[in-house]
PDB file of N, CA and C in Angstrom:
ATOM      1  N   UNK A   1       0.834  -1.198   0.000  1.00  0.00           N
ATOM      2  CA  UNK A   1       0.000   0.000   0.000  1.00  0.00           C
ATOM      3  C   UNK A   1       0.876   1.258   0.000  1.00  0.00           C
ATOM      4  N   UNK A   2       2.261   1.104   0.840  1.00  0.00           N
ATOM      5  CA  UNK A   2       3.098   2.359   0.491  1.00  0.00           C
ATOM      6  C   UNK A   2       3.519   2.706  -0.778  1.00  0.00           C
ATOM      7  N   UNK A   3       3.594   1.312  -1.544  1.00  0.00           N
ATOM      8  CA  UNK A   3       4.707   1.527  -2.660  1.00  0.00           C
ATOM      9  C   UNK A   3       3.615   2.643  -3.951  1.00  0.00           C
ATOM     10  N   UNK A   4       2.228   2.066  -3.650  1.00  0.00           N
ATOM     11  CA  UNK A   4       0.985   2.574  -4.357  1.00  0.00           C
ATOM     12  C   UNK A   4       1.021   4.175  -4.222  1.00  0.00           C
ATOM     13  N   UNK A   5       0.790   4.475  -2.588  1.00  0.00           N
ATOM     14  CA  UNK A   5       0.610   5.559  -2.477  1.00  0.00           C
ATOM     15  C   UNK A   5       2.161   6.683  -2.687  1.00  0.00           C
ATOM     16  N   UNK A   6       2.991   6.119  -2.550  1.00  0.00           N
ATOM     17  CA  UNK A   6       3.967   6.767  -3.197  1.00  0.00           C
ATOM     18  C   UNK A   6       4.542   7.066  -4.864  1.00  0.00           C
ATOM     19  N   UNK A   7       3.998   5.976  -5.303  1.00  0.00           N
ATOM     20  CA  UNK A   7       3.513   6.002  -6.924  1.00  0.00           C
ATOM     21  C   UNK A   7       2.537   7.075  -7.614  1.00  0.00           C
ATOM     22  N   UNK A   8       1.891   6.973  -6.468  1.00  0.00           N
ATOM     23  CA  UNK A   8       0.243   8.529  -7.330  1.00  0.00           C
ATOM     24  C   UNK A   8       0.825   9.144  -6.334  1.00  0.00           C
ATOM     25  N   UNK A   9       2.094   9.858  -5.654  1.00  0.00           N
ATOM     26  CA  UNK A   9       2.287  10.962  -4.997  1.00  0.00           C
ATOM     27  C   UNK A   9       3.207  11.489  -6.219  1.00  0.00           C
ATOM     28  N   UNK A  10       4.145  10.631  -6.924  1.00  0.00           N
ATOM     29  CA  UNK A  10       4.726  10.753  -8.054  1.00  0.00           C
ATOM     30  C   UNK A  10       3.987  11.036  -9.534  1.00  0.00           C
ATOM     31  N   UNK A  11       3.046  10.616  -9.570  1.00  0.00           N
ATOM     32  CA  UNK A  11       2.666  10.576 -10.637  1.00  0.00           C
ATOM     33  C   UNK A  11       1.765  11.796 -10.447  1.00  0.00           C
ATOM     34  N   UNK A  12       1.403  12.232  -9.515  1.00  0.00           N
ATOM     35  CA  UNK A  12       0.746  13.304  -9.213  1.00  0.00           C
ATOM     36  C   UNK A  12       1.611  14.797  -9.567  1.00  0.00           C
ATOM     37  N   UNK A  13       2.911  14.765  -9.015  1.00  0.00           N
ATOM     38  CA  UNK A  13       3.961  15.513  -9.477  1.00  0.00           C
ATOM     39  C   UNK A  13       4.504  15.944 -10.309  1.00  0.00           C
ATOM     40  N   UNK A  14       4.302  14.897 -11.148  1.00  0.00           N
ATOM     41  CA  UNK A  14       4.268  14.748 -12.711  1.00  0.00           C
ATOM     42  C   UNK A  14       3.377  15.659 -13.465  1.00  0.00           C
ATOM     43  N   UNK A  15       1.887  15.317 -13.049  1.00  0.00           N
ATOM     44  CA  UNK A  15       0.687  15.546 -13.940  1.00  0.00           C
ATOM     45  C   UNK A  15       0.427  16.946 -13.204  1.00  0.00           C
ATOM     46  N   UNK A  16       0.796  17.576 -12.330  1.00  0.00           N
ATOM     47  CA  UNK A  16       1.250  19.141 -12.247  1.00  0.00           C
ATOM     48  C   UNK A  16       1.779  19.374 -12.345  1.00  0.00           C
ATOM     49  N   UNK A  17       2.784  19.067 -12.579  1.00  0.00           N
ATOM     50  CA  UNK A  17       4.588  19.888 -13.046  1.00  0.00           C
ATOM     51  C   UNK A  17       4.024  20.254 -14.786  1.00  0.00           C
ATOM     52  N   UNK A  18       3.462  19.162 -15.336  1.00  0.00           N
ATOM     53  CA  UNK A  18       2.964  19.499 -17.123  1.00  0.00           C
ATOM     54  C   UNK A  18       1.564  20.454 -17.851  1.00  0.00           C
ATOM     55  N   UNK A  19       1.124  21.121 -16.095  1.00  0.00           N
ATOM     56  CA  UNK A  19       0.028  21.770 -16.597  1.00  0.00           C
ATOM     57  C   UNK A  19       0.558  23.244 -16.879  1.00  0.00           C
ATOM     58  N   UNK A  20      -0.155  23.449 -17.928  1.00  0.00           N
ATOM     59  CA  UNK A  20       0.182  24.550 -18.353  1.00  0.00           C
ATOM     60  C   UNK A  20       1.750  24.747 -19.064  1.00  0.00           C
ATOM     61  N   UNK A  21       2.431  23.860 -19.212  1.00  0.00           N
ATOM     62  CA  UNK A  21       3.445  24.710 -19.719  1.00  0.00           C
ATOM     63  C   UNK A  21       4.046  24.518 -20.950  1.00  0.00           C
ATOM     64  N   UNK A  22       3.107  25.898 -21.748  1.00  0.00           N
ATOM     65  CA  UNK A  22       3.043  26.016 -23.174  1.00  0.00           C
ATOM     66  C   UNK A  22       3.896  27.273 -22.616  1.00  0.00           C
ATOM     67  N   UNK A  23       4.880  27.503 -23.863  1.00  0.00           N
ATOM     68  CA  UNK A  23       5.265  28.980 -23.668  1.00  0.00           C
ATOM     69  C   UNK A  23       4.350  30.271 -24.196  1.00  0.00           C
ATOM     70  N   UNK A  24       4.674  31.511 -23.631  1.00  0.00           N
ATOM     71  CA  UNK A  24       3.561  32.611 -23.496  1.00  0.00           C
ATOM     72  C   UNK A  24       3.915  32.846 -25.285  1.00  0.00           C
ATOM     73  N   UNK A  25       2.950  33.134 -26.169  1.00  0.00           N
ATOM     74  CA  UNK A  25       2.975  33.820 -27.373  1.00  0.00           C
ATOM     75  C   UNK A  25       3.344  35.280 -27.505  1.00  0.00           C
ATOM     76  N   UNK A  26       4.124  35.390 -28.115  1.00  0.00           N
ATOM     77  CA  UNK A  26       4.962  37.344 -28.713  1.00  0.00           C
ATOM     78  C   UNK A  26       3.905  37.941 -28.752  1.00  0.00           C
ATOM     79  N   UNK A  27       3.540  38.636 -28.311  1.00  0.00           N
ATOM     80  CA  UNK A  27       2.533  39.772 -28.479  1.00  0.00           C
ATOM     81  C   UNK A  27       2.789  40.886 -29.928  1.00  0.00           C
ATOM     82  N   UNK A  28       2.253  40.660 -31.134  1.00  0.00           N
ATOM     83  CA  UNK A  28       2.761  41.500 -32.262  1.00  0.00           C
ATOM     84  C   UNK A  28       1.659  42.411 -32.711  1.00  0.00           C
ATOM     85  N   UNK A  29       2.753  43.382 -32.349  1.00  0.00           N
ATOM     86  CA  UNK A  29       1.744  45.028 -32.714  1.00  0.00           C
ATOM     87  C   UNK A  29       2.627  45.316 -34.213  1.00  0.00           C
ATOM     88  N   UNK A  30       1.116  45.515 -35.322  1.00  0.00           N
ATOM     89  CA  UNK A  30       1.500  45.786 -36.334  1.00  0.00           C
ATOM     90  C   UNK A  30       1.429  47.132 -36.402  1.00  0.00           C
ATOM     91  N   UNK A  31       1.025  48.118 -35.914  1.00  0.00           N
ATOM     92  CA  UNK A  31       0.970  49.568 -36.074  1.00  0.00           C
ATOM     93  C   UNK A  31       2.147  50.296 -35.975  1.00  0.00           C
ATOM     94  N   UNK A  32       2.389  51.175 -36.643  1.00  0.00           N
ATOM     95  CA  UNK A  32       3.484  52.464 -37.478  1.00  0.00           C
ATOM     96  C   UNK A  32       3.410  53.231 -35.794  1.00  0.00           C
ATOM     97  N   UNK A  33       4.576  53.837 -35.474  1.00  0.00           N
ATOM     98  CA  UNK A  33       4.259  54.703 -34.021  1.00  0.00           C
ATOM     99  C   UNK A  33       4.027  55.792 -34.811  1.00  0.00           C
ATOM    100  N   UNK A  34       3.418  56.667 -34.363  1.00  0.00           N
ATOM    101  CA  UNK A  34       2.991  57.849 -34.459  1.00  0.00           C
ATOM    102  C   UNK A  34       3.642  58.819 -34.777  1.00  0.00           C
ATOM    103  N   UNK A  35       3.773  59.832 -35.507  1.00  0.00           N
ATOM    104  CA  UNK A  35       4.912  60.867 -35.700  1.00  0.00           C
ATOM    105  C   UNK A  35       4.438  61.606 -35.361  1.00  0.00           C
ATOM    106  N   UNK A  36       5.170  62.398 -33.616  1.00  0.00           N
ATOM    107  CA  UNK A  36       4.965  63.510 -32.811  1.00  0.00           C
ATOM    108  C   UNK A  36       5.270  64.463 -33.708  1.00  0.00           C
ATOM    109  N   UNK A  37       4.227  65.660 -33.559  1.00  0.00           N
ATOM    110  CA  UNK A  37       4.206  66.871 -34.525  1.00  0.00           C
ATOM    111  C   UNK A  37       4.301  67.746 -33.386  1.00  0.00           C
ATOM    112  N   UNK A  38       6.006  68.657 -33.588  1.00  0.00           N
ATOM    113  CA  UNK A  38       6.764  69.431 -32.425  1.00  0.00           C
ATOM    114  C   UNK A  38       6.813  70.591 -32.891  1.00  0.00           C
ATOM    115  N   UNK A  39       5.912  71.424 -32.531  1.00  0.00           N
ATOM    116  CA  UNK A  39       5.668  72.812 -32.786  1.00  0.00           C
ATOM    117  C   UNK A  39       7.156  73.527 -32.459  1.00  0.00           C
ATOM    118  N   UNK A  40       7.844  74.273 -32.809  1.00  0.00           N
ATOM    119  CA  UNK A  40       9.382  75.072 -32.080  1.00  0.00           C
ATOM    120  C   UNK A  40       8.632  76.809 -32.169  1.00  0.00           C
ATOM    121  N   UNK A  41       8.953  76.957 -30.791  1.00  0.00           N
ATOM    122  CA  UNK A  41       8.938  78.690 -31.048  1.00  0.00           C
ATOM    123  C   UNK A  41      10.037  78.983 -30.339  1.00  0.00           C
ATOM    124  N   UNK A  42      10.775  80.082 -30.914  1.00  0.00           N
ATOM    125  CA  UNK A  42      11.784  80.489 -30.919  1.00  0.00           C
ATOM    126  C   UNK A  42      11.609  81.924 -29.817  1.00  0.00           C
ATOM    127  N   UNK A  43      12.582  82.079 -28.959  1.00  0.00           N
ATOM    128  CA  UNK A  43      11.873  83.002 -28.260  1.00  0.00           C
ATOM    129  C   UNK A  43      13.202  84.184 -28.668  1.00  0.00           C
ATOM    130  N   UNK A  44      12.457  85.454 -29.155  1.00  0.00           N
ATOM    131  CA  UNK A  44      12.943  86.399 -30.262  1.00  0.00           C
ATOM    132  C   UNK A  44      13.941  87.054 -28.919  1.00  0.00           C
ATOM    133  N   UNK A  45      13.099  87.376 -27.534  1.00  0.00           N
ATOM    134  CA  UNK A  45      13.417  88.473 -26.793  1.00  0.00           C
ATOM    135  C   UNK A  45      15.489  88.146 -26.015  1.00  0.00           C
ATOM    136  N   UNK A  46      15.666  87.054 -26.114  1.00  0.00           N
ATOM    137  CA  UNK A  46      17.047  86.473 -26.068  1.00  0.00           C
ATOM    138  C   UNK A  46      18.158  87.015 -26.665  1.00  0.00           C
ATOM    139  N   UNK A  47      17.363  86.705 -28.433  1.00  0.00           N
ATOM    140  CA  UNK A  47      18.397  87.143 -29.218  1.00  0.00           C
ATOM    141  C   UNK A  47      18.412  88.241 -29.351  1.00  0.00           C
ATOM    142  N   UNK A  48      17.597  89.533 -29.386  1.00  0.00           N
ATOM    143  CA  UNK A  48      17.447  90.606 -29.561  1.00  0.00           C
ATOM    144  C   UNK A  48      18.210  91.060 -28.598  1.00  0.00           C
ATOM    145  N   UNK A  49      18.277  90.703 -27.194  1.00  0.00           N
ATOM    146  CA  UNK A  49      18.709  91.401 -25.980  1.00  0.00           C
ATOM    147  C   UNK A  49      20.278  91.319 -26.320  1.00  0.00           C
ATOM    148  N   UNK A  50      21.167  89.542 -26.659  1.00  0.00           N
ATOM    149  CA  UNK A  50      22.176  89.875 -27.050  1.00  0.00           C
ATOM    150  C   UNK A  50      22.432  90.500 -28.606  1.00  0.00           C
ATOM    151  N   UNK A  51      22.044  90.753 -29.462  1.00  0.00           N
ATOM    152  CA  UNK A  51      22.110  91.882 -30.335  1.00  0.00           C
ATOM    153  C   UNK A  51      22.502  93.124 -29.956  1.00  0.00           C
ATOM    154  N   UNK A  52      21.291  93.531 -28.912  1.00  0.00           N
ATOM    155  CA  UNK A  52      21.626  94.945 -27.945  1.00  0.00           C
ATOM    156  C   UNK A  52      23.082  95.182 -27.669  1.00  0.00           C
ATOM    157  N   UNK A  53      23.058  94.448 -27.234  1.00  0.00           N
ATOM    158  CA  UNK A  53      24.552  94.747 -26.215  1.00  0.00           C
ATOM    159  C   UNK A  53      25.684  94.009 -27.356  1.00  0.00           C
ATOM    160  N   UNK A  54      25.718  93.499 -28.397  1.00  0.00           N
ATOM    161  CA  UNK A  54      26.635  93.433 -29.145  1.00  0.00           C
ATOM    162  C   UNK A  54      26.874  94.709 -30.042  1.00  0.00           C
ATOM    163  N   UNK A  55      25.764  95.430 -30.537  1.00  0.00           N
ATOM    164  CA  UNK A  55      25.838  96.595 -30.802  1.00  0.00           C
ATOM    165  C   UNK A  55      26.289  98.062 -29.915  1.00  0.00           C
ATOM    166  N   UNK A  56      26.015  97.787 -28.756  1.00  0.00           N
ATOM    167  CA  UNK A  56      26.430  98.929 -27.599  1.00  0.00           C
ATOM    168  C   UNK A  56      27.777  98.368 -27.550  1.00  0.00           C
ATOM    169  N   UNK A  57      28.703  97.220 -27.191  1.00  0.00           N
ATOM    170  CA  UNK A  57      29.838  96.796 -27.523  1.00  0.00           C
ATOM    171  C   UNK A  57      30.387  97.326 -28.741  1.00  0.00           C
ATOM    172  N   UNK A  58      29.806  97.266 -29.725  1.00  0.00           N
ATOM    173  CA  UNK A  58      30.638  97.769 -31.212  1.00  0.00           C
ATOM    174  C   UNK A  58      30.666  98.812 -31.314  1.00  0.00           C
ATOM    175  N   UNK A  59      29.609  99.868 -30.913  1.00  0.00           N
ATOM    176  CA  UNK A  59      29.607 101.222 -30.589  1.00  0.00           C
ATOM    177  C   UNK A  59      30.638 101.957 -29.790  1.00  0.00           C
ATOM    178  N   UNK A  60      30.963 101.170 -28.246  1.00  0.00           N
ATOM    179  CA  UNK A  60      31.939 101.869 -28.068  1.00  0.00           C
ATOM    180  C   UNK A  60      33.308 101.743 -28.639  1.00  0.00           C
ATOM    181  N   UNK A  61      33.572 100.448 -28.636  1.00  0.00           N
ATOM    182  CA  UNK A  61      34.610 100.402 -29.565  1.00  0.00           C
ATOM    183  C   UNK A  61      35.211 101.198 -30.912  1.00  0.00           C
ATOM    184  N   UNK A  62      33.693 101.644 -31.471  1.00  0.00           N
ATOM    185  CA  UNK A  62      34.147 102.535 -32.245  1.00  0.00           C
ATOM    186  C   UNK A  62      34.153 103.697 -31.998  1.00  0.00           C
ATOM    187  N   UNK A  63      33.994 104.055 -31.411  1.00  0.00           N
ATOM    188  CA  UNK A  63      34.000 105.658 -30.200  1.00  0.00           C
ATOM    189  C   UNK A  63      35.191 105.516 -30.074  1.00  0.00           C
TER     190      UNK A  63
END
């Protein structure tokens, strides 16, 4: 009776160790990603300011 019940403790081990194990399937995304549309604004008041003072620089210099 041991050798039995140690047989379907094995065979039991067995027949759950084999459930389930299919491997998981690739998940395939056929879609294009998206092309982010990146507005640029340029902020004028920067360059203008160093303009300023490259011109007040050239000014005195030429003084």
């Amino acid at each position: 009776m041991k050798k039995v019940m140690f047989l379907m403790a094995v065979a039991g081990m067995f027949a759950f160790a084999a459930c389930n194990n299919t491997p998981a399937q690739e998940e395939v995304i056929d879609t294009l990603p998206a092309e982010e549309m990146v507005e640029e604004t340029i902020d004028t008041t920067a360059a203008e300011a160093v303009e300023a003072v490259a011109e007040e620089v050239a000014a005195e210099v030429a003084e």
